[in-house]
Protein backbone atom coordinates (compact mmCIF):
# COMPACT_ATOMS: atom_id res chain seq x y z
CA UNK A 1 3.77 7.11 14.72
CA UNK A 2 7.36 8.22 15.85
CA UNK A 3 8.16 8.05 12.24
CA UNK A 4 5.77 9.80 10.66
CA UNK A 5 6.61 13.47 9.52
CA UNK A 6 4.65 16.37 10.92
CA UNK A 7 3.48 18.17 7.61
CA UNK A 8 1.07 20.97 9.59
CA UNK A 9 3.58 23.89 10.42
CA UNK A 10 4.68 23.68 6.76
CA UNK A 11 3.65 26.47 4.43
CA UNK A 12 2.13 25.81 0.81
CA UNK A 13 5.08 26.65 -1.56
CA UNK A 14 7.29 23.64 1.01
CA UNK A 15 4.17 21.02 0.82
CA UNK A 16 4.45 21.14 -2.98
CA UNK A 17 8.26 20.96 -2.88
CA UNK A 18 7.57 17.62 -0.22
CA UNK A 19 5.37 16.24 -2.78
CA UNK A 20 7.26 16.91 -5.48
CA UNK A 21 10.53 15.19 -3.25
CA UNK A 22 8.31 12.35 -2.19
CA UNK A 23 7.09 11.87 -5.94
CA UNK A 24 10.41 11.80 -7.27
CA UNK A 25 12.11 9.27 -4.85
CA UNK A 26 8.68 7.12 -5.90
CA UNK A 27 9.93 6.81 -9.14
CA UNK A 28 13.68 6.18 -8.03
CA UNK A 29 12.80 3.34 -5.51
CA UNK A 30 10.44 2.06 -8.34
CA UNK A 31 13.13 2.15 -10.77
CA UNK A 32 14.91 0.60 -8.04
CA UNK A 33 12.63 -2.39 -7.74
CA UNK A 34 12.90 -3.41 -11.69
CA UNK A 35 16.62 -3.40 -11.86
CA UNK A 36 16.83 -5.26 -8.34
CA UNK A 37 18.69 -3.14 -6.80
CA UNK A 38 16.19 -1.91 -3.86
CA UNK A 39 16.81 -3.93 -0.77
CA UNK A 40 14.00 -2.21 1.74
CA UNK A 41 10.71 -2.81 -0.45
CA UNK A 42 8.68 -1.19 2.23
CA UNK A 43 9.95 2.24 1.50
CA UNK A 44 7.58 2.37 -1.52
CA UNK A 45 4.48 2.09 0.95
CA UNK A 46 5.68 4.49 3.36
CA UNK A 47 6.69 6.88 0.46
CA UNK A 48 3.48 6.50 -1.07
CA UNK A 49 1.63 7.73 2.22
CA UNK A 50 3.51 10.42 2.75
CA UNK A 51 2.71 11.30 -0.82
CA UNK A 52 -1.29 10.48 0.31
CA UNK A 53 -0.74 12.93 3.24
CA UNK A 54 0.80 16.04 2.12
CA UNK A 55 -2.09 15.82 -0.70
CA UNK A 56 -4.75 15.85 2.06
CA UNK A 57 -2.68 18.80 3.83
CA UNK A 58 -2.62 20.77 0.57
CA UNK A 59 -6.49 19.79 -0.18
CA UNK A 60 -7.15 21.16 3.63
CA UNK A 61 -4.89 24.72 2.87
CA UNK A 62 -6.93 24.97 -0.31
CA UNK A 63 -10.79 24.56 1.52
CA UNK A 64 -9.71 26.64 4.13
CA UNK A 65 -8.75 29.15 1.48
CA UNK A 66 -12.33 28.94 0.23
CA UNK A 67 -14.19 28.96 3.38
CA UNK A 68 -12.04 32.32 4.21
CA UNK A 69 -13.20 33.73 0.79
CA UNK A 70 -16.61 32.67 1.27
CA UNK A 71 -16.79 34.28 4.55
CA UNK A 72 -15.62 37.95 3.81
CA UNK A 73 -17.46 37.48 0.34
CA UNK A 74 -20.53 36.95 3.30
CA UNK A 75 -19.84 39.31 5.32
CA UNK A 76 -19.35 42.07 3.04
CA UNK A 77 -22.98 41.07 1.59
CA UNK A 78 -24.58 41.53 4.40
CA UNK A 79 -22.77 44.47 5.52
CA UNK A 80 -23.95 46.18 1.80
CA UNK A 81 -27.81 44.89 2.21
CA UNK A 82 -28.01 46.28 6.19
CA UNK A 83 -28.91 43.07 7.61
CA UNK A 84 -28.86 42.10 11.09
CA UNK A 85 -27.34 38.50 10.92
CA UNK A 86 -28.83 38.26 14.42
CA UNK A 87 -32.11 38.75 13.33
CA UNK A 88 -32.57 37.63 10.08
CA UNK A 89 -33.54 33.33 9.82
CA UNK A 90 -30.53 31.84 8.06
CA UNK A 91 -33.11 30.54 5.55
CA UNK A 92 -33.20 34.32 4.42
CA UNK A 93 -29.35 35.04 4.55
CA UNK A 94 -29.09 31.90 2.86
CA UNK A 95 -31.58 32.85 0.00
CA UNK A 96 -29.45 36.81 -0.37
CA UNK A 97 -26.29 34.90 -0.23
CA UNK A 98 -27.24 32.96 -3.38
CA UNK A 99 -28.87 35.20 -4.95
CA UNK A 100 -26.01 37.69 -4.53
CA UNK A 101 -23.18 34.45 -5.61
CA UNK A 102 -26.20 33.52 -8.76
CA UNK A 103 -26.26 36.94 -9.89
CA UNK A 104 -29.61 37.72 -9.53
């Protein structure tokens, strides 16, 4: 796994510029293969994981966007309606919390 790069410290804006790297040498090393002129056919596999993981690093920054928003959007709900998340069954936060998302 020596060769594998490590894609966590990276920010959002330089995973997109990876993917957009690792798409683009794809297509080189593809054009590569039809005019005979790749020698190292495995690059197109390893390329094409790296391309699999940054995509699963980018789908993981944009959850744990969504879980953040979620929670404040949460908290601030029950913060408005006075409830005591200690107290209150989650079956009833659960119910506000839709309701509140809903609309309603």
């Amino acid at each position: 796994m020596k060769n594998r790069e490590n894609f966590e410290e990276l920010s959002e804006q330089e995973l997109k510029e990876k993917y957009l790297h690792f798409k683009e040498e794809l297509f080189n090393l593809r054009f590569q293969v039809v005019t005979g002129q790749l020698s190292n056919n495995s690059r197109i596999s390893v390329v094409r994981k790296n391309i699999a993981r940054v995509q699963t690093f980018l789908t993981k920054l944009e959850s744990n966007k969504i879980a953040k928003g979620l929670k404040e959007e949460y908290e601030k709900m029950i913060s408005a309606r006075g409830i005591d998340p200690k107290k209150t069954p989650l079956k009833l936060r659960v119910a506000y919390l839709k309701a509140q998302i809903s609309g309603k």
